[in-house]
N, C-alpha and C. Protein backbone atom coordinates (compact mmCIF):
# COMPACT_ATOMS: atom_id res chain seq x y z
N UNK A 1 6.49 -1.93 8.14
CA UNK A 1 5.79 -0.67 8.14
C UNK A 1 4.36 -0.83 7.64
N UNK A 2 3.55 -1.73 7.72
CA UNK A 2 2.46 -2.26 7.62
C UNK A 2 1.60 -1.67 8.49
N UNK A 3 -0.22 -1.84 7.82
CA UNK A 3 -0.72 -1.26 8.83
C UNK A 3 -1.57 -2.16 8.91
N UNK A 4 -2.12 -2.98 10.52
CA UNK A 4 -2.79 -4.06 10.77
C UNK A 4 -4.33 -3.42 11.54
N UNK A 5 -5.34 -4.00 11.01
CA UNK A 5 -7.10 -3.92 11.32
C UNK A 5 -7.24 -4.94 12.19
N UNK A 6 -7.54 -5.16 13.46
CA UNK A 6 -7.99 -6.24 13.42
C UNK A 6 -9.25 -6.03 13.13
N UNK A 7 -10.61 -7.14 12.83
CA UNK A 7 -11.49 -6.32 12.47
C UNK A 7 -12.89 -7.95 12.26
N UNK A 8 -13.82 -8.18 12.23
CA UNK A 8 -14.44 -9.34 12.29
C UNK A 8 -14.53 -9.57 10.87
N UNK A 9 -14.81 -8.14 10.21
CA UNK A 9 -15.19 -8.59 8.53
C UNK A 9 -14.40 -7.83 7.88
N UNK A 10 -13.25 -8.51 7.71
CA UNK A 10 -12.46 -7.63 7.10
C UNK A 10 -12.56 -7.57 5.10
N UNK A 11 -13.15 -8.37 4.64
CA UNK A 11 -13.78 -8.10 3.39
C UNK A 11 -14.64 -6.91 3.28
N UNK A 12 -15.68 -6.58 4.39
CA UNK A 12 -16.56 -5.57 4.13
C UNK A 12 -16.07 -4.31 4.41
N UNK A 13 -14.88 -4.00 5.23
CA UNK A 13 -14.01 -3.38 5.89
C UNK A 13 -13.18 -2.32 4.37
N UNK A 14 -13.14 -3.34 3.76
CA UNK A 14 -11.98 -3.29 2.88
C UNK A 14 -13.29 -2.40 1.66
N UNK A 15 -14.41 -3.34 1.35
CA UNK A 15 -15.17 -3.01 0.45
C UNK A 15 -15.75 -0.93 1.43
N UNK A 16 -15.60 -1.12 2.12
CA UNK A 16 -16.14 0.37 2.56
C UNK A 16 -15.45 1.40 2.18
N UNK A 17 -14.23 1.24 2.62
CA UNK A 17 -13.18 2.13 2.35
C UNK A 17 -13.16 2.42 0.77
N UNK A 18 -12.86 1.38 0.00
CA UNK A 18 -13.08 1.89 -1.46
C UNK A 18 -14.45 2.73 -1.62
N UNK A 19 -15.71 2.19 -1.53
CA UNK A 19 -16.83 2.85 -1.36
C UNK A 19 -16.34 4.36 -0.75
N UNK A 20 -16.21 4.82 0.12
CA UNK A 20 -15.76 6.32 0.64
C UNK A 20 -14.64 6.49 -0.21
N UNK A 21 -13.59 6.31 -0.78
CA UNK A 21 -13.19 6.70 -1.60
C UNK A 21 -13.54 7.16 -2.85
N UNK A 22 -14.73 6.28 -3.44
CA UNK A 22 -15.49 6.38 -4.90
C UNK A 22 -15.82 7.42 -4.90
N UNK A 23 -16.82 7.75 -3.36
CA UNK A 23 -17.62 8.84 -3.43
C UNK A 23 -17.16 9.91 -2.77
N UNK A 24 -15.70 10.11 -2.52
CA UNK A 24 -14.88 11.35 -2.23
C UNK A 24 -15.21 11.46 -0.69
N UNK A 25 -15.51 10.42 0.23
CA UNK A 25 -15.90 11.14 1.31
C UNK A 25 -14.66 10.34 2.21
N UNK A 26 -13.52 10.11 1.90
CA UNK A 26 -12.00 9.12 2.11
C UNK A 26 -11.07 10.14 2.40
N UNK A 27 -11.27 11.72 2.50
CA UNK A 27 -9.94 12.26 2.86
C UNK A 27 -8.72 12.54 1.97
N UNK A 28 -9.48 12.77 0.63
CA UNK A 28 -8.09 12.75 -0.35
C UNK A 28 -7.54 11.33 -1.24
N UNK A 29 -7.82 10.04 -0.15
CA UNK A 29 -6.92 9.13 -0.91
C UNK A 29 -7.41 8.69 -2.33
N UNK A 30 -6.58 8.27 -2.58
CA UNK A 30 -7.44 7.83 -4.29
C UNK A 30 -6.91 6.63 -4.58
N UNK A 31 -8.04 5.48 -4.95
CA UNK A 31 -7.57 3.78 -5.76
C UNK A 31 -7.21 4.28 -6.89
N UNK A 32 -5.68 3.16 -7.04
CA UNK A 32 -5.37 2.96 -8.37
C UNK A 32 -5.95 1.75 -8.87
N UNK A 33 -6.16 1.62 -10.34
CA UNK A 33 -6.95 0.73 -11.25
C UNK A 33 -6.73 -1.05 -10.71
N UNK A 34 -5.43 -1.30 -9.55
CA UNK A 34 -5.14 -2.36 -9.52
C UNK A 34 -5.27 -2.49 -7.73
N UNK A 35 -6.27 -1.43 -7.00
CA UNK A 35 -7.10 -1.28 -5.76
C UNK A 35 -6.10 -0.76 -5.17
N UNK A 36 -4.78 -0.43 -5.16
CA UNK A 36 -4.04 -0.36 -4.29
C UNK A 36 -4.30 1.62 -3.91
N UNK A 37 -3.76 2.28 -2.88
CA UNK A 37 -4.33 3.26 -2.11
C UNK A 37 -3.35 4.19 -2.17
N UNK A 38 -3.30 5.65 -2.66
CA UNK A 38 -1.87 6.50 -2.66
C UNK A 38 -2.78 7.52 -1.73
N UNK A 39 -2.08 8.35 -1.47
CA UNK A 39 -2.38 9.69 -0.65
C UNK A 39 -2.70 10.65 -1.80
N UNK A 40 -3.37 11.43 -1.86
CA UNK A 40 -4.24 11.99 -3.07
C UNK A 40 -3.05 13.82 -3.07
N UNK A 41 -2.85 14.55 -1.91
CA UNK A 41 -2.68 15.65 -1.98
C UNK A 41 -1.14 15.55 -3.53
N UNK A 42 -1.00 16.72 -3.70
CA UNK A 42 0.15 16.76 -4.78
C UNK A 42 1.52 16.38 -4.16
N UNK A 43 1.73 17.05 -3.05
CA UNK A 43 3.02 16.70 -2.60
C UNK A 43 3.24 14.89 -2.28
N UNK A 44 2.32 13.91 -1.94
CA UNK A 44 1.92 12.87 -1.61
C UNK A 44 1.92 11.93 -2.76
N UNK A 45 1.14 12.39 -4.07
CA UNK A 45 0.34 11.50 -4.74
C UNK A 45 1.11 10.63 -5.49
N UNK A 46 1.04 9.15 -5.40
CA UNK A 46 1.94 8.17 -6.45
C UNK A 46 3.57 8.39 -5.82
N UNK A 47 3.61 8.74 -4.50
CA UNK A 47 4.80 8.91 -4.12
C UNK A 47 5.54 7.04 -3.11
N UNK A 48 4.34 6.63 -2.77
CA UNK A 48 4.10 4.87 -2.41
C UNK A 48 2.63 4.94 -2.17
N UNK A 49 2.16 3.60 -2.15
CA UNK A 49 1.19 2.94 -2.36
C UNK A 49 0.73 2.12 -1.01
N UNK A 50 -0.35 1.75 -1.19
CA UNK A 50 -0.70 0.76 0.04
C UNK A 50 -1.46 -0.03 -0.61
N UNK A 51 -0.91 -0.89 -0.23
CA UNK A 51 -1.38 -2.59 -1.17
C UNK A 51 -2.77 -3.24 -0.03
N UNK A 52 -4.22 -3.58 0.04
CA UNK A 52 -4.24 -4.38 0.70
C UNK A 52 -4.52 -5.77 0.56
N UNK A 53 -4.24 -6.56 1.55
CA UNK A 53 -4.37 -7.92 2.17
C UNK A 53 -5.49 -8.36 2.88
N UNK A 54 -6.34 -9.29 2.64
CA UNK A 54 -7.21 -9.99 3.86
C UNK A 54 -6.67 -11.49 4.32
N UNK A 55 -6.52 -11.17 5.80
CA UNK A 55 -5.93 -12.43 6.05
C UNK A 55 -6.76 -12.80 6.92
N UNK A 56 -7.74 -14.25 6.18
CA UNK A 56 -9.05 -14.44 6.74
C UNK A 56 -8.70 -14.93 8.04
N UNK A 57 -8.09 -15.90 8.50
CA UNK A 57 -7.65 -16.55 9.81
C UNK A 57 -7.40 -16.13 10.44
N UNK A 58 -6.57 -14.75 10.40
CA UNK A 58 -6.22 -14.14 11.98
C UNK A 58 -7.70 -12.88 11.72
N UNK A 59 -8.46 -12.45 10.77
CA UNK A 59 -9.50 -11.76 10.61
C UNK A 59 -8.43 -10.83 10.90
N UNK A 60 -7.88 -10.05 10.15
CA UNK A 60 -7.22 -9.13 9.79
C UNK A 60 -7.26 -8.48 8.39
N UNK A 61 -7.46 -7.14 8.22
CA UNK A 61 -6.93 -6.34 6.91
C UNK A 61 -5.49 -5.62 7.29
N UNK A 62 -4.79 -6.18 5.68
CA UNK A 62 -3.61 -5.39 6.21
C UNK A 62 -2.94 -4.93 4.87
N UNK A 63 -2.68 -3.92 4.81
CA UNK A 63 -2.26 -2.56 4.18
C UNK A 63 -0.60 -2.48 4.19
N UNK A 64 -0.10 -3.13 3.26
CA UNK A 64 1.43 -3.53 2.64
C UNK A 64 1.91 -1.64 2.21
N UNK A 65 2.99 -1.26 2.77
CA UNK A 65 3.55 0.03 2.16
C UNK A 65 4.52 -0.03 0.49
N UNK A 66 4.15 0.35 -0.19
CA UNK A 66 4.89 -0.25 -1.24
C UNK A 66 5.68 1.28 -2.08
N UNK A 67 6.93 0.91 -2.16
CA UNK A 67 7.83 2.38 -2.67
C UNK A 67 7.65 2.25 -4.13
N UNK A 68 7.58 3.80 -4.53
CA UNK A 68 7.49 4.15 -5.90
C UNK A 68 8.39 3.31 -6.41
N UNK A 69 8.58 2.62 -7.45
CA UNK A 69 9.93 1.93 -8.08
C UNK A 69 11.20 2.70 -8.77
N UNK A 70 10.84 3.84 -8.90
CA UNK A 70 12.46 4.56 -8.94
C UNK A 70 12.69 4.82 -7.72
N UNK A 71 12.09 5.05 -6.30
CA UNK A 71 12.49 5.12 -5.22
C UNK A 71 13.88 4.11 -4.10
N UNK A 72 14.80 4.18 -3.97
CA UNK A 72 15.52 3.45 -3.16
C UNK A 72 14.96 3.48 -2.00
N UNK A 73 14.59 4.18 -1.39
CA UNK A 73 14.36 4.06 0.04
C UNK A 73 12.78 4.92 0.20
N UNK A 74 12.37 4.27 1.19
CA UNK A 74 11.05 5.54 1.83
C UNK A 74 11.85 5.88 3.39
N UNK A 75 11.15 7.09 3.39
CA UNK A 75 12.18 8.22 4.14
C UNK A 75 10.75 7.89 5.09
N UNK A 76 11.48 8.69 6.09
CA UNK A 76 10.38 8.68 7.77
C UNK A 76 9.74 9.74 7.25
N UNK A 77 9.90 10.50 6.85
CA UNK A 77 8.88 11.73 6.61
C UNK A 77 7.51 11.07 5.68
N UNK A 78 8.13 10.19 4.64
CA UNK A 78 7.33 9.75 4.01
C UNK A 78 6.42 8.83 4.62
N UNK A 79 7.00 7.78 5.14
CA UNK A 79 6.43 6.70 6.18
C UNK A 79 5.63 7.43 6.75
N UNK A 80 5.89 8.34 7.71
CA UNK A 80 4.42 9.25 8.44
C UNK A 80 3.14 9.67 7.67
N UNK A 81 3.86 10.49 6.97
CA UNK A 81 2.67 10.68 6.76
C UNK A 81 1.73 9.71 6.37
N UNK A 82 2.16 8.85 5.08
CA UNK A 82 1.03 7.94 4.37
C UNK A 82 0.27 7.39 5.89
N UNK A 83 1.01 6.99 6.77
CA UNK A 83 0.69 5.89 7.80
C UNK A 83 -0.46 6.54 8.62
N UNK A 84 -0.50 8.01 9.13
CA UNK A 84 -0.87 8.98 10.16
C UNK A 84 -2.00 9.12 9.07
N UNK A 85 -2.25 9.40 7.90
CA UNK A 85 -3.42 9.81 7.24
C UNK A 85 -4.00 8.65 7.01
N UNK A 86 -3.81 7.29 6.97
CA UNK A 86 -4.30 5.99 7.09
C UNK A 86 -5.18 5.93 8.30
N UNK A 87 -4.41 6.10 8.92
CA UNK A 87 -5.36 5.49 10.44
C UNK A 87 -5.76 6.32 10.64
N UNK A 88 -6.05 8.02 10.32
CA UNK A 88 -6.68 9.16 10.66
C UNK A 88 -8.08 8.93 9.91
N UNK A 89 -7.91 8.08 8.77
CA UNK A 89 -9.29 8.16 8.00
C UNK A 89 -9.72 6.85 8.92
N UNK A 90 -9.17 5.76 8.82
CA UNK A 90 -10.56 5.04 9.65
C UNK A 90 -10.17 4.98 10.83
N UNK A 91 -9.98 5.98 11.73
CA UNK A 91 -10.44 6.29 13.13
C UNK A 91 -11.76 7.59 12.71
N UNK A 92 -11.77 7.88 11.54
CA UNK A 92 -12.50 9.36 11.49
C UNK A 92 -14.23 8.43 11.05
N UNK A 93 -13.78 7.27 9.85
CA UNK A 93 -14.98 7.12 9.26
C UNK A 93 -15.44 5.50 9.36
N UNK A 94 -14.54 4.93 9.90
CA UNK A 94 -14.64 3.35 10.42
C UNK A 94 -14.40 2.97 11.80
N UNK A 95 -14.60 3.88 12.87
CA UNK A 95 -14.28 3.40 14.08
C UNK A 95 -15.17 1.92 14.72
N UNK A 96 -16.03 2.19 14.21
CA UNK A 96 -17.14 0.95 14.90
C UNK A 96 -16.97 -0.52 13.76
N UNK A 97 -16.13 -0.23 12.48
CA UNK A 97 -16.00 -1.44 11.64
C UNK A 97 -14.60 -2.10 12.56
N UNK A 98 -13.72 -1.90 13.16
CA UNK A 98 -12.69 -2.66 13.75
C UNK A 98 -12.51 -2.70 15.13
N UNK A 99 -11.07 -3.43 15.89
CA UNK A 99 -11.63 -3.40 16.89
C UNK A 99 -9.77 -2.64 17.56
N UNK A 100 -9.08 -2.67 16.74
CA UNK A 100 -7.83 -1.92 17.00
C UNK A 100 -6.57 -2.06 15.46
N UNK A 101 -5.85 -1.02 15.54
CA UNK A 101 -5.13 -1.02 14.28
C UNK A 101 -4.20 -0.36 14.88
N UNK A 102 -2.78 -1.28 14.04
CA UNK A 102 -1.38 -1.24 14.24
C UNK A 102 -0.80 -0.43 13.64
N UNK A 103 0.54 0.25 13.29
CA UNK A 103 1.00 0.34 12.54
C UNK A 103 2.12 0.37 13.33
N UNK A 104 2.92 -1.06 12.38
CA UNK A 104 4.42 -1.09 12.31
C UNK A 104 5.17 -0.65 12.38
N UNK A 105 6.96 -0.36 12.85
CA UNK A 105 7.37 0.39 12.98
C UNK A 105 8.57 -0.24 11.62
N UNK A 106 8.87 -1.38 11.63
CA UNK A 106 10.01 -2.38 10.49
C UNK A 106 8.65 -2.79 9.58
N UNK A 107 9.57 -3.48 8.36
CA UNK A 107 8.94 -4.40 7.75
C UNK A 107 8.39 -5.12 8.16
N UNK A 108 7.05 -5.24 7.30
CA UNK A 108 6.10 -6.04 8.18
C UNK A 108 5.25 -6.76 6.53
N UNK A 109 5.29 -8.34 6.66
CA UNK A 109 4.19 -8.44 5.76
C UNK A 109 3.09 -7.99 5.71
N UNK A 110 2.18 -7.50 4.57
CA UNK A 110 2.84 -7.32 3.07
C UNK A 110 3.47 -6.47 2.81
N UNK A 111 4.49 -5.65 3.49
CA UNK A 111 5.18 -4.55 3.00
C UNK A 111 6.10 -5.06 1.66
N UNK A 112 6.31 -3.93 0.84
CA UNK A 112 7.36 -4.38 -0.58
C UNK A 112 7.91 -3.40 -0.65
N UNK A 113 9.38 -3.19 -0.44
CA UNK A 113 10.36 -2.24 -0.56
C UNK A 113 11.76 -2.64 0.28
């Protein structure tokens, strides 16, 4: 349930998104202290995480889904949304930084859950 960038610079890719996040112009999401990405609204927030990855060789960023730890399972409702507001922000504010983005339907490295 991973979400894959392909993308040429995926370091600067990665550094933007935090940047629009800093400065509130990201759609809600908010970094936690250890970079990783929650969905900001209340019903959403700290409910899973998105870890990311640069995987310089295939020039990919990729965005690991990671479940709250009292959580057993992430539910499809949950999976959607985080995933649909992911790729809604950089189709909205990074379209010209990549060149197509996945999202998984199974586990997918780096997913953790």
């Amino acid at each position: 349930m991973a979400i894959i960038i392909d993308t040429d610079n995926p370091d600067l890719l990665l550094d933007k998104i935090y940047e629009a996040i800093e400065t509130r112009k990201a759609d809600k999401w908010i970094r936690t202290a250890d970079g990783r990405l929650t969905y900001g609204p209340l019903l959403w927030r700290n409910e899973a995480f998105f870890k990311p990855q640069i995987w310089v060789d295939e020039n990919q960023l990729r965005f690991g889904l990671i479940k709250r730890k009292d959580r057993k399972h992430i539910t499809s409702r949950l999976y959607t949304a985080f995933h649909s507001k992911l790729i809604e922000m950089l189709l909205t504010r990074f379209d010209e930084d990549f060149r197509s983005v996945t999202a998984t339907a199974v586990k997918t490295e780096p997913d953790v859950f």
